[in-house]
C-alpha atoms as a PDB file:
ATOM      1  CA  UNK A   1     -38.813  76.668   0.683  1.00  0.00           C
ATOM      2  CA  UNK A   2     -41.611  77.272  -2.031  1.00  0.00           C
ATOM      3  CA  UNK A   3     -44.012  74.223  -2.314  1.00  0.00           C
ATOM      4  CA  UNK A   4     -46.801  73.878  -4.447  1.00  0.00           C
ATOM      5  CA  UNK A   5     -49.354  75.814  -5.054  1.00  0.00           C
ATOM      6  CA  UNK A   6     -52.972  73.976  -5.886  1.00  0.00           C
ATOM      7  CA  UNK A   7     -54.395  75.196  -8.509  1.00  0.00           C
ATOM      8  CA  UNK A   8     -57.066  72.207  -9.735  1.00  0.00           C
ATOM      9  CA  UNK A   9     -58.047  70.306  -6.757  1.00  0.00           C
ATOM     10  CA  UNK A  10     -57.294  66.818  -6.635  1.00  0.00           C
ATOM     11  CA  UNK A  11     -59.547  63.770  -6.628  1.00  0.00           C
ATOM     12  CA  UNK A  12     -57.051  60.895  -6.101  1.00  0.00           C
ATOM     13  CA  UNK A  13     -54.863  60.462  -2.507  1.00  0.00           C
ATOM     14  CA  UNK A  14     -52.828  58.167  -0.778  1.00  0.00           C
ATOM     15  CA  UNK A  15     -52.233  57.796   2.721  1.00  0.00           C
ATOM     16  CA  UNK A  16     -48.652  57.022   4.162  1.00  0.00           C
ATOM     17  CA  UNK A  17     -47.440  56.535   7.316  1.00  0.00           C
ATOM     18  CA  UNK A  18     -44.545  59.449   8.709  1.00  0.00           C
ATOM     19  CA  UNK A  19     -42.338  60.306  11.116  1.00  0.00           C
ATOM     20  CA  UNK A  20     -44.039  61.787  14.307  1.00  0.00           C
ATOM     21  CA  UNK A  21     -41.267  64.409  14.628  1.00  0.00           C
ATOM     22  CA  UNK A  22     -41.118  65.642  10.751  1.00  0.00           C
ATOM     23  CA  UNK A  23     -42.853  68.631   9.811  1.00  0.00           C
ATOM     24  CA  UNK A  24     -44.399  68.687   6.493  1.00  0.00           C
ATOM     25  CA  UNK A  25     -45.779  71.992   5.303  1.00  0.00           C
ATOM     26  CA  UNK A  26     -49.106  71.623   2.907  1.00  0.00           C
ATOM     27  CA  UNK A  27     -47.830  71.272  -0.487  1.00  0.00           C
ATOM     28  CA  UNK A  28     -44.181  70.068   0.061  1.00  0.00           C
ATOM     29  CA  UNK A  29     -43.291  67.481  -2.385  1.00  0.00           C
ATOM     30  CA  UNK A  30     -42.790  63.869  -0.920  1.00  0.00           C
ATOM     31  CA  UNK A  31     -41.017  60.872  -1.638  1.00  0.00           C
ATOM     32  CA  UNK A  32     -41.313  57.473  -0.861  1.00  0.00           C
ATOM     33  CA  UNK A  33     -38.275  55.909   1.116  1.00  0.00           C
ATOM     34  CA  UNK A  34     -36.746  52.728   1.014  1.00  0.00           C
ATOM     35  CA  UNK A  35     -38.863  50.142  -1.292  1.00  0.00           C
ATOM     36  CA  UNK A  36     -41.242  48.806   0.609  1.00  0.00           C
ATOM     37  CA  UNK A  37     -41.263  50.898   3.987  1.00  0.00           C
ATOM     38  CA  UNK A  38     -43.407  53.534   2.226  1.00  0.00           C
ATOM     39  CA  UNK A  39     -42.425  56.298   4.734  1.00  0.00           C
ATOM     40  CA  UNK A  40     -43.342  59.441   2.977  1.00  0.00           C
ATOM     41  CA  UNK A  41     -40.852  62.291   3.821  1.00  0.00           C
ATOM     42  CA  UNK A  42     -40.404  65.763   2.040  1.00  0.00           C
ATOM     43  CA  UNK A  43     -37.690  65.713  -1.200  1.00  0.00           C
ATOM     44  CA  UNK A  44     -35.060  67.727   0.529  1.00  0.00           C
ATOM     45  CA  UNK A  45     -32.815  65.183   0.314  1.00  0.00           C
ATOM     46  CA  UNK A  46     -33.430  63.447  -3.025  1.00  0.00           C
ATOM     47  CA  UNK A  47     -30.581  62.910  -5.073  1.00  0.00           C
ATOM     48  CA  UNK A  48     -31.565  61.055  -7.782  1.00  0.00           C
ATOM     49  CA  UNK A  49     -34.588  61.785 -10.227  1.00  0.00           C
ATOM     50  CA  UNK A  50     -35.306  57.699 -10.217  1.00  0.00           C
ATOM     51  CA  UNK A  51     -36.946  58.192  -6.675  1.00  0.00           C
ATOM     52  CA  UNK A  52     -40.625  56.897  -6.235  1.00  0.00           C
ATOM     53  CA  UNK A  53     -42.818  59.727  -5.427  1.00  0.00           C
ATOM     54  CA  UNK A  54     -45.091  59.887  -2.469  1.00  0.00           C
ATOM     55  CA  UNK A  55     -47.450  62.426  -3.752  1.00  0.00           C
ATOM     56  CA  UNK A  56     -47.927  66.098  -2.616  1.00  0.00           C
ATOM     57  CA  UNK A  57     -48.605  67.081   0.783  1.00  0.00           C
ATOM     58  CA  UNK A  58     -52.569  67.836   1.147  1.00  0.00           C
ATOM     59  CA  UNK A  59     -52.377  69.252   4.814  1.00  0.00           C
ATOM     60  CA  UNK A  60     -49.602  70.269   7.211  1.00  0.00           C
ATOM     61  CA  UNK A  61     -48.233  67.524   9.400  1.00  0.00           C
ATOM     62  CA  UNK A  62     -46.796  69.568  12.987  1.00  0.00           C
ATOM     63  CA  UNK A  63     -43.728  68.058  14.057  1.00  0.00           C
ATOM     64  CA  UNK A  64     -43.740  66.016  17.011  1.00  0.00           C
ATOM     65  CA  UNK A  65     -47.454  66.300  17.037  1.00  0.00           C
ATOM     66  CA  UNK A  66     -48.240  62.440  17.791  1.00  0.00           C
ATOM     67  CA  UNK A  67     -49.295  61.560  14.475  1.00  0.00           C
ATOM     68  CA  UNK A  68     -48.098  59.311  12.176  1.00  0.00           C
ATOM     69  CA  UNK A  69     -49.900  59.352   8.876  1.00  0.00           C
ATOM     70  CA  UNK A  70     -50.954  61.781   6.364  1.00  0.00           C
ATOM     71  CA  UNK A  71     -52.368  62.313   2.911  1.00  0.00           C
ATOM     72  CA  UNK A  72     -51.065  63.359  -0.572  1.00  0.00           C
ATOM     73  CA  UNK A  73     -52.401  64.340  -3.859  1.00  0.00           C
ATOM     74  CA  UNK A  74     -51.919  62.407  -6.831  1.00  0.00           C
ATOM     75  CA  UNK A  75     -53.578  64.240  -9.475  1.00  0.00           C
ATOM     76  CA  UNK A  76     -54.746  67.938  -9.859  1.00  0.00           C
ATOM     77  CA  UNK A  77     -53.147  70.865 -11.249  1.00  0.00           C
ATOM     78  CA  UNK A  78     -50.461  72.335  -9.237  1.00  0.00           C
ATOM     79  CA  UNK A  79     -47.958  75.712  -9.818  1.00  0.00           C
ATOM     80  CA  UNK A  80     -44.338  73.882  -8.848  1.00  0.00           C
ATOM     81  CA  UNK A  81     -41.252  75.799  -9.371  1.00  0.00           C
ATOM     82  CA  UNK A  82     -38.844  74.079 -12.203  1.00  0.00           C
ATOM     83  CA  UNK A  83     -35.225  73.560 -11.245  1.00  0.00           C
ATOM     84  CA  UNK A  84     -32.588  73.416 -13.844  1.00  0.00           C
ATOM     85  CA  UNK A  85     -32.859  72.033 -17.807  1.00  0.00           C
ATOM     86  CA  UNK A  86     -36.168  74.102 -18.977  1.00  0.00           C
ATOM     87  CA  UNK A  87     -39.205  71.992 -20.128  1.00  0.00           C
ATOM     88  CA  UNK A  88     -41.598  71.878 -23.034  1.00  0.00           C
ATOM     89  CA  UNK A  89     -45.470  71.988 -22.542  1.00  0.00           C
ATOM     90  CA  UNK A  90     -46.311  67.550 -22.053  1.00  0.00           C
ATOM     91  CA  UNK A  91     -43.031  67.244 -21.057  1.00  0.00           C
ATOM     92  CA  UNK A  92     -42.720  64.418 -18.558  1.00  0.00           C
ATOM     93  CA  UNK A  93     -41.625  65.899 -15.224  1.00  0.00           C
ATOM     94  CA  UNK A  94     -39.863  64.135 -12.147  1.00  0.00           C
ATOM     95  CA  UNK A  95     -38.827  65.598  -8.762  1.00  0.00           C
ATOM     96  CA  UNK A  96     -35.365  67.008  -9.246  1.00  0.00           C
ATOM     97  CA  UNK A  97     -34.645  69.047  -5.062  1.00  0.00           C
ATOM     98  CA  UNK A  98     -36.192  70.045  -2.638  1.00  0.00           C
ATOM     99  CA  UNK A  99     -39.944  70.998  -3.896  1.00  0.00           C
ATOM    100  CA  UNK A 100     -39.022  71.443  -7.341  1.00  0.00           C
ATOM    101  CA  UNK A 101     -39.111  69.535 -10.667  1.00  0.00           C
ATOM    102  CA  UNK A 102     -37.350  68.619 -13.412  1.00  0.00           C
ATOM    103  CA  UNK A 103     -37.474  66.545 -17.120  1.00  0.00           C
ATOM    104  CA  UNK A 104     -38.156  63.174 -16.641  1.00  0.00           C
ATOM    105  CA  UNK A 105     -37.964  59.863 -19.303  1.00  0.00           C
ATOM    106  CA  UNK A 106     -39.634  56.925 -19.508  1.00  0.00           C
ATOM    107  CA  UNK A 107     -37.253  55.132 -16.982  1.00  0.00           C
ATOM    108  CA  UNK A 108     -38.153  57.621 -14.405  1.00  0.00           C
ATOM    109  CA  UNK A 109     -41.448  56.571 -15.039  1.00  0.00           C
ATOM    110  CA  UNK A 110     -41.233  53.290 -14.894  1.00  0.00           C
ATOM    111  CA  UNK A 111     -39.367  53.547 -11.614  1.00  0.00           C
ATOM    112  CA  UNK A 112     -42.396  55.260 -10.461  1.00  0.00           C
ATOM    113  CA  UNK A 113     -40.700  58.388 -10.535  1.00  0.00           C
ATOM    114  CA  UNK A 114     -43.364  60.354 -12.048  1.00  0.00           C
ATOM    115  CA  UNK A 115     -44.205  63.581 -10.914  1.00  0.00           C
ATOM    116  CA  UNK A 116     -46.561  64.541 -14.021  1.00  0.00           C
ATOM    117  CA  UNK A 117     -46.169  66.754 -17.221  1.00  0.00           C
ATOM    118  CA  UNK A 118     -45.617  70.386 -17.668  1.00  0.00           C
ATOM    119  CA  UNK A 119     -48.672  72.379 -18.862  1.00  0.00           C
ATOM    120  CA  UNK A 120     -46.690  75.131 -20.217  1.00  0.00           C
ATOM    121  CA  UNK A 121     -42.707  75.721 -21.186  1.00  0.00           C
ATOM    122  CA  UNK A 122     -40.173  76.494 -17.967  1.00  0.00           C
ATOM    123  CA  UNK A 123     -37.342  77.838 -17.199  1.00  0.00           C
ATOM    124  CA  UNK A 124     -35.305  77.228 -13.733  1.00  0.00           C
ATOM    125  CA  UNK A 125     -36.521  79.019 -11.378  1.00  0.00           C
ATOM    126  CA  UNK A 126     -39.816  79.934 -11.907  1.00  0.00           C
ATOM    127  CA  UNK A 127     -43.276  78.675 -11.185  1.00  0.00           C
ATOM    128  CA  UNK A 128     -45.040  76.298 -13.495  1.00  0.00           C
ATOM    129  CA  UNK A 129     -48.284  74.663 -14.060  1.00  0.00           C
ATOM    130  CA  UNK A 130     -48.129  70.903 -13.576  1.00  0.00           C
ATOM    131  CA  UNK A 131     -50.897  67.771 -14.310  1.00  0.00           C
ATOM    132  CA  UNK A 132     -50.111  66.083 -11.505  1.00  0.00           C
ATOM    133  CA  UNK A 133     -50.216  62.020 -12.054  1.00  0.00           C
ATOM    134  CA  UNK A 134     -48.865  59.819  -9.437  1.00  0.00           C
END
């Protein structure tokens, strides 16, 4: 798993409350589960691009390490690798697997599905600079 890589630090975080026995590597991408629970947990299992996003992972949460809550960027520039249709520089990006993203619309975004917007074009695969804007 490749997670994010910070390249502009971030001045805006959230904290959200997680499972004690997840582990959450700094810089995994997280979303939010069901509405109103906000239990942040990594994308692995995001199937939809209309999920709310969490934020990214500013420190590394040990599983089964007694705690409960931890913080996530939601700005700053970040290298994220892009999975699948390629993106335009200001493209509108979403979470699309398992620490990757994808394009993203204004319904994503109004589903608070909003990752950011690509700095530069993508192609799958590969490592891009992101504005992150949760």
């Amino acid at each position: 798993m490749t997670v994010a890589v910070c390249i502009e630090a971030p001045t805006r975080f959230a904290r959200y409350t997680v499972y004690n026995g997840a582990a959450i590597p700094k810089g995994t991408l997280c979303i939010l589960s069901a509405a109103g629970v906000n239990f942040a947990h990594p994308s692995i299992s995001i199937t939809t691009q209309s999920t709310p996003v969490a934020g990214i992972a500013y420190s590394e949460k040990v599983a089964a390490d007694g705690s409960t809550e931890l913080g996530f960027a939601l700005d700053g520039t970040w290298d994220i690798v892009c999975n699948g249709v390629c993106t335009s520089a200001g493209q509108l990006v979403t979470i699309s697997g398992a620490d990757t993203f994808g394009n993203g619309d204004s319904v994503n975004a109004a589903l608070g599905a909003k990752l950011g917007y690509a700095l530069e074009p993508a192609t799958h695969g590969t490592a891009t600079r992101v504005r992150v804007d949760v």
